[in-house]
N, C-alpha and C. Protein backbone atom coordinates (compact mmCIF):
# COMPACT_ATOMS: atom_id res chain seq x y z
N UNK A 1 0.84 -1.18 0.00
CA UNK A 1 0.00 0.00 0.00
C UNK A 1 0.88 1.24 0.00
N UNK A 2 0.84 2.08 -1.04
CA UNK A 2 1.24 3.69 -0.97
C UNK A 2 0.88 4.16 0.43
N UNK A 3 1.66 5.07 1.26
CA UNK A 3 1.41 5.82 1.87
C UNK A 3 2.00 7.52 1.23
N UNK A 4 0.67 8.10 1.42
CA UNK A 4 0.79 9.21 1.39
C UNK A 4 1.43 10.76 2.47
N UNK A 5 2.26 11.40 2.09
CA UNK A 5 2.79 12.46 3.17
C UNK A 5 1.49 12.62 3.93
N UNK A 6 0.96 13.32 5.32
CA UNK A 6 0.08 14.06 5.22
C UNK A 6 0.12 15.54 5.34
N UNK A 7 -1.29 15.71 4.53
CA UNK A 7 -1.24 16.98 3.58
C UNK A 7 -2.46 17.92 4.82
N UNK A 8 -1.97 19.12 4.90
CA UNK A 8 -3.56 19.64 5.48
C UNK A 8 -3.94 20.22 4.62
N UNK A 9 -5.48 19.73 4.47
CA UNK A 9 -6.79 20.27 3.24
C UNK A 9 -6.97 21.94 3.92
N UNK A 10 -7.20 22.84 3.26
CA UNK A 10 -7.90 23.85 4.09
C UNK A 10 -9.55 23.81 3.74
N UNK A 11 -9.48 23.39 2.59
CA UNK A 11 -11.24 23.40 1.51
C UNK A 11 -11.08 22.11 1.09
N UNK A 12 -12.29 22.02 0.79
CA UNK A 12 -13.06 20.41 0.05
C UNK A 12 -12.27 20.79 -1.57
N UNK A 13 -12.40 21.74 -1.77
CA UNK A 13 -12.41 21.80 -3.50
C UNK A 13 -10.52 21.69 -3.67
N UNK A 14 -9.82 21.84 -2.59
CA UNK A 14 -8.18 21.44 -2.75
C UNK A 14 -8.23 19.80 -2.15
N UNK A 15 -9.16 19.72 -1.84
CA UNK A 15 -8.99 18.38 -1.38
C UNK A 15 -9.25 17.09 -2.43
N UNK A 16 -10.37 17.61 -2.91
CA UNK A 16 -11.05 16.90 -4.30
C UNK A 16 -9.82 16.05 -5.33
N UNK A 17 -9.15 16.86 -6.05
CA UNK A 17 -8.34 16.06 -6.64
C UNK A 17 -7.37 15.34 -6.31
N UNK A 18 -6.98 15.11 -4.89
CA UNK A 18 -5.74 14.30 -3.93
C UNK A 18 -6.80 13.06 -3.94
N UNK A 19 -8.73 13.28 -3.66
CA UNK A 19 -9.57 12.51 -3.20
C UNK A 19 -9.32 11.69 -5.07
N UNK A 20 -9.34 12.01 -6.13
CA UNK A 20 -10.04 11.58 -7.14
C UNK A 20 -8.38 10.49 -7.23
N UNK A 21 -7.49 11.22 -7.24
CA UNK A 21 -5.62 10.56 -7.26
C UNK A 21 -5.88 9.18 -6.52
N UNK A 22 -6.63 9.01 -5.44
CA UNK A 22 -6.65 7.72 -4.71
C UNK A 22 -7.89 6.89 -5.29
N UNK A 23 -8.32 7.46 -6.33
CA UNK A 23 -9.40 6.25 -6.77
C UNK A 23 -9.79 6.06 -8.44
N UNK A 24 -8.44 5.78 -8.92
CA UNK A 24 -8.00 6.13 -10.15
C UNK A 24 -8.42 4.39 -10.43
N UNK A 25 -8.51 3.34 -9.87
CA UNK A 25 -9.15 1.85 -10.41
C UNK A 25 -10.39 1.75 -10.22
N UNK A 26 -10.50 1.26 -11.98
CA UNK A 26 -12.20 1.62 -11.71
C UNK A 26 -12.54 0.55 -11.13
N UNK A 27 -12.12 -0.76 -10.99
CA UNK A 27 -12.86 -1.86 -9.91
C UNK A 27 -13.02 -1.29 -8.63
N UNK A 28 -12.42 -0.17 -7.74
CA UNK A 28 -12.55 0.25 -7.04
C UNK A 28 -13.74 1.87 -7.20
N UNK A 29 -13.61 2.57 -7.92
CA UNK A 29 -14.70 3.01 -8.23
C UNK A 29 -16.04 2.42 -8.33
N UNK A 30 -15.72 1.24 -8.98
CA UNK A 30 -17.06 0.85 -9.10
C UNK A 30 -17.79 -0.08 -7.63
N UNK A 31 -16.76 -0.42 -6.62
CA UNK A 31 -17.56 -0.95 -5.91
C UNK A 31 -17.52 0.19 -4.80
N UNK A 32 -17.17 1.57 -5.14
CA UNK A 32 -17.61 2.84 -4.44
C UNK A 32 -19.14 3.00 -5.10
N UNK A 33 -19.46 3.16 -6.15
CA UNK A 33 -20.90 3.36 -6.48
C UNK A 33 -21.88 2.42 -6.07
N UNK A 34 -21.36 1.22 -6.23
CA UNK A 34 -21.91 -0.12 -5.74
C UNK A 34 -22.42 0.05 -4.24
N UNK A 35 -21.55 0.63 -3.31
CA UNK A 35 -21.74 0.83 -1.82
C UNK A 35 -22.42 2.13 -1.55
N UNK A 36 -22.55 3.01 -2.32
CA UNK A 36 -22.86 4.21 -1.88
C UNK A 36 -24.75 4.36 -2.68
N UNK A 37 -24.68 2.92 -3.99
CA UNK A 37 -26.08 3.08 -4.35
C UNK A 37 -27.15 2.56 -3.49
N UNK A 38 -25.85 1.14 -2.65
CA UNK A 38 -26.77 0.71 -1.79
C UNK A 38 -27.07 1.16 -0.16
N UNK A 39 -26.67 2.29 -0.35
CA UNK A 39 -27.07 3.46 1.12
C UNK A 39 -28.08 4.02 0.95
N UNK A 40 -27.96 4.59 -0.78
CA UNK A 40 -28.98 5.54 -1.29
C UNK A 40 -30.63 4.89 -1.06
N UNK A 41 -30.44 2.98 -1.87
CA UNK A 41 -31.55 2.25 -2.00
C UNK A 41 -32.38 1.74 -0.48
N UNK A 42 -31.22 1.37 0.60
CA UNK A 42 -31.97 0.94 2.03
C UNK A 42 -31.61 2.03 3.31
N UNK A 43 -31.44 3.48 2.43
CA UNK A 43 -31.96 4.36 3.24
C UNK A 43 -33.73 4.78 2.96
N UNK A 44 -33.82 4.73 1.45
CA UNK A 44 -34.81 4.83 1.04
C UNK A 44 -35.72 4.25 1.91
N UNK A 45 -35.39 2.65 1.58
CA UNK A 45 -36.16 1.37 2.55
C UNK A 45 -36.46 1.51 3.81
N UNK A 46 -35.73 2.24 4.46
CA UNK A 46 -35.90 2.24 6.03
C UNK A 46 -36.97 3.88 5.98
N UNK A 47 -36.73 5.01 5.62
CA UNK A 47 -37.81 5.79 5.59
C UNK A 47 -39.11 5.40 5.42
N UNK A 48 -38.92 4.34 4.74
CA UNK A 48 -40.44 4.03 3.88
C UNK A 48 -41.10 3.07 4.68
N UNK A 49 -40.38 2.27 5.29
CA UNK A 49 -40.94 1.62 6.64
C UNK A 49 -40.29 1.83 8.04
N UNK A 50 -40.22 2.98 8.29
CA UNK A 50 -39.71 3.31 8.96
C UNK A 50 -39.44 1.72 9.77
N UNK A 51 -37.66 1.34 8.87
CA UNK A 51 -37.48 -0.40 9.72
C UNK A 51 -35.93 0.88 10.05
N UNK A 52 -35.92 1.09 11.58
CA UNK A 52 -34.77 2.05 12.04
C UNK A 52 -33.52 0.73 12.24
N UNK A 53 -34.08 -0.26 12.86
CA UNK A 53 -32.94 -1.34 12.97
C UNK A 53 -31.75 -1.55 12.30
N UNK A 54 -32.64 -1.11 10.57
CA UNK A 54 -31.26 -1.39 9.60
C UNK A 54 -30.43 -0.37 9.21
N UNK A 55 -30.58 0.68 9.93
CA UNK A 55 -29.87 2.09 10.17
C UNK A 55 -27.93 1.45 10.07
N UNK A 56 -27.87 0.23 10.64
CA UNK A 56 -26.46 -0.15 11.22
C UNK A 56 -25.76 -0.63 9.63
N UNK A 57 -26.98 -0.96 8.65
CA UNK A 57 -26.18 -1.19 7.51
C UNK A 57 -25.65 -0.18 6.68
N UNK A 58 -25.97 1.03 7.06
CA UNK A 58 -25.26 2.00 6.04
C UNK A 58 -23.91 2.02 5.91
N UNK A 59 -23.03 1.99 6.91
CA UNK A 59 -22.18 1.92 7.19
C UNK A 59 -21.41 1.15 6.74
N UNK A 60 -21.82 -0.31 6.57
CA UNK A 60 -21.44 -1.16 6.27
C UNK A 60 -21.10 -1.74 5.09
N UNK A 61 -22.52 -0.97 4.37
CA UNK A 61 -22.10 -0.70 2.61
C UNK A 61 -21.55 0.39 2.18
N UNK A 62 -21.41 1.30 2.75
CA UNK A 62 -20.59 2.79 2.10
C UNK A 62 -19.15 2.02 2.55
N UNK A 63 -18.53 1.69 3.60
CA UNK A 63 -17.56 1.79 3.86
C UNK A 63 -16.89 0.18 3.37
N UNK A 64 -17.59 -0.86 3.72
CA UNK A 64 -17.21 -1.98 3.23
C UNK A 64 -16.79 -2.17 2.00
N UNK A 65 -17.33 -1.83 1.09
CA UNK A 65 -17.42 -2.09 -0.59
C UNK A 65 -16.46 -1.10 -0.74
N UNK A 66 -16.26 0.32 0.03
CA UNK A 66 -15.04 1.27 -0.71
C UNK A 66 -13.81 0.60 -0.18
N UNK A 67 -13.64 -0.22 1.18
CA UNK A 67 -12.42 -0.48 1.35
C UNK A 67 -11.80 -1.80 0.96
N UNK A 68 -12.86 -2.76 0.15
CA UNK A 68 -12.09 -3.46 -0.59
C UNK A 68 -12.13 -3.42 -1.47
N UNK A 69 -12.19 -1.98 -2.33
CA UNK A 69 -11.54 -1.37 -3.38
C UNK A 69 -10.34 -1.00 -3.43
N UNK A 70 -10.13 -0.19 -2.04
CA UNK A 70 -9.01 0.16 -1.52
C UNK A 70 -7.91 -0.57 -1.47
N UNK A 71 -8.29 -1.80 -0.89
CA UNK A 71 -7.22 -2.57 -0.17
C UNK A 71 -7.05 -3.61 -0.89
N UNK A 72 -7.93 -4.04 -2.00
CA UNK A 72 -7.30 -5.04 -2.82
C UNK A 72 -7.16 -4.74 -4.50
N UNK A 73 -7.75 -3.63 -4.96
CA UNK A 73 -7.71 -3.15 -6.09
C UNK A 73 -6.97 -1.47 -6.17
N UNK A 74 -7.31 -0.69 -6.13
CA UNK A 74 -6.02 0.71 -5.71
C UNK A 74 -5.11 0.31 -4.68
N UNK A 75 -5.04 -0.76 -4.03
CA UNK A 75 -3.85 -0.86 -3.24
C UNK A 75 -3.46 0.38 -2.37
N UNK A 76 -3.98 1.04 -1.77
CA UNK A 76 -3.85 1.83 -0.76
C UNK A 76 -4.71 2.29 0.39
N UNK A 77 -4.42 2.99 1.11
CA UNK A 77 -5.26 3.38 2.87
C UNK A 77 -6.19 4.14 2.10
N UNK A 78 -7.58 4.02 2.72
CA UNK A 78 -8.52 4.61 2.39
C UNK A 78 -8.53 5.89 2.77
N UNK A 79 -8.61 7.04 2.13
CA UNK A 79 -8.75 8.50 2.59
C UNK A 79 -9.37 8.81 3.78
N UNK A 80 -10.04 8.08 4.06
CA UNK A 80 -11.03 8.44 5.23
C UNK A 80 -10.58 8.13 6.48
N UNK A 81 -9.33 7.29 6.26
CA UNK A 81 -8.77 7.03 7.56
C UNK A 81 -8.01 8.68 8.20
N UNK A 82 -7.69 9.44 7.22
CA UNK A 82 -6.99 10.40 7.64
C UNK A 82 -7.93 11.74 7.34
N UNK A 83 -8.48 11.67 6.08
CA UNK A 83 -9.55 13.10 6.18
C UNK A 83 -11.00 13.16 6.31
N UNK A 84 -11.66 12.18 7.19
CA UNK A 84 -12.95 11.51 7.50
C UNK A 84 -14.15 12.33 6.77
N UNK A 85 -14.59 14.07 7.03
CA UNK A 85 -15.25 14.66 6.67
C UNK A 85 -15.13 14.80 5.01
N UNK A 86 -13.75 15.93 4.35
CA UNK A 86 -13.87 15.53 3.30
C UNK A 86 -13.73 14.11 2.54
N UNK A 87 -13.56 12.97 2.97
CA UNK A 87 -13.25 11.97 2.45
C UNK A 87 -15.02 11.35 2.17
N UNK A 88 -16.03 12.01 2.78
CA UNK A 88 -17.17 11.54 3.02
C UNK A 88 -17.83 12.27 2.06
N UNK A 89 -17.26 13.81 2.00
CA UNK A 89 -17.99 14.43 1.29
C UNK A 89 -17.56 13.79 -0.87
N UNK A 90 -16.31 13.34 -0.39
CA UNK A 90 -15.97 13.58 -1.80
C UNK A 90 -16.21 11.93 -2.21
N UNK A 91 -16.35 10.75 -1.40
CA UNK A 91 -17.66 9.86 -1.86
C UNK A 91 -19.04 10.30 -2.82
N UNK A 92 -19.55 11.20 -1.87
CA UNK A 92 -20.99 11.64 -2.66
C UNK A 92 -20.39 12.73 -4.13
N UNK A 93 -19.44 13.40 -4.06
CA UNK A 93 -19.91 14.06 -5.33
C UNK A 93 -18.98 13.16 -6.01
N UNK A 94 -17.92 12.14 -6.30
CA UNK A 94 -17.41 11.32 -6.64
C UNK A 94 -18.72 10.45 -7.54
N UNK A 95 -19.52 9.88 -6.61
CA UNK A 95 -21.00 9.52 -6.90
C UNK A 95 -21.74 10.26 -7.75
N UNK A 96 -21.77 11.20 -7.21
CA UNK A 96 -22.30 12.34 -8.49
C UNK A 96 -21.91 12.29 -9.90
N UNK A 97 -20.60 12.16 -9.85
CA UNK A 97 -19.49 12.67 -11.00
C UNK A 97 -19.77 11.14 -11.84
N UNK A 98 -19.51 10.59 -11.49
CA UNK A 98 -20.02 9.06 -12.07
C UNK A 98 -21.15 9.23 -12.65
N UNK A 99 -22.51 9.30 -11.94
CA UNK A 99 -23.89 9.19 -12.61
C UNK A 99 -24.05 10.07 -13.92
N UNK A 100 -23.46 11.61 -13.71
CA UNK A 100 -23.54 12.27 -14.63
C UNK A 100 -22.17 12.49 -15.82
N UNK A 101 -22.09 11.25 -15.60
CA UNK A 101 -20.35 10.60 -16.74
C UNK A 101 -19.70 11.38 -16.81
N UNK A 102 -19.21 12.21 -15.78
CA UNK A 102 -17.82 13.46 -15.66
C UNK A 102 -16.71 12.37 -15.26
N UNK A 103 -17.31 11.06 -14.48
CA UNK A 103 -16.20 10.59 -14.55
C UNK A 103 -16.14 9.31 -14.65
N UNK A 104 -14.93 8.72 -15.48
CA UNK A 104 -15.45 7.26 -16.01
C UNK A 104 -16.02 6.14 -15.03
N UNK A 105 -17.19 5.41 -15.29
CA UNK A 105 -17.62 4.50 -14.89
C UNK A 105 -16.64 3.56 -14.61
């Protein structure tokens, strides 16, 4: 695994492209969309029946599916171990950037 210096972010938007540098394999991209569609789909689920129990899986698919992207396909520490907030934020527009093909599938 690369380790990276650490860097202090002051903004999300200097942070963004150090965030996009660590997720340059798309098998790992893709099981970032994979984990983050299925937050989107059984958050849905749990509003809709209000079932609060499965609140514990979000977590489990945002973060599970990105870190064995991480750790067996980009081969490196997941961002979030070191910049938790932007690393969370730049999941979702990462997500974004995907759906609306700014960035390769």
């Amino acid at each position: 695994m690369t380790n990276e210096p650490i860097k202090h972010y002051s903004d999300f938007k200097s942070f963004y492209p150090f965030y996009l540098s660590q997720h340059q394999n798309t098998i790992c991209r893709r099981l970032h969309f994979i984990g983050s569609s299925l937050i989107v789909i059984t958050l849905g689920y749990i509003l809709m029946n209000a079932a609060w129990l499965l609140l514990w899986t979000l977590p489990l698919f945002g973060y599970g599916f990105a870190w064995l992207g991480h750790f067996f396909f980009e081969k490196n520490k997941p961002a979030t171990f070191t910049y938790p907030w932007y690393s969370f934020l730049g999941d979702w527009v990462m997500y974004k950037d995907m759906l609306l093909g700014k960035l390769k599938f």
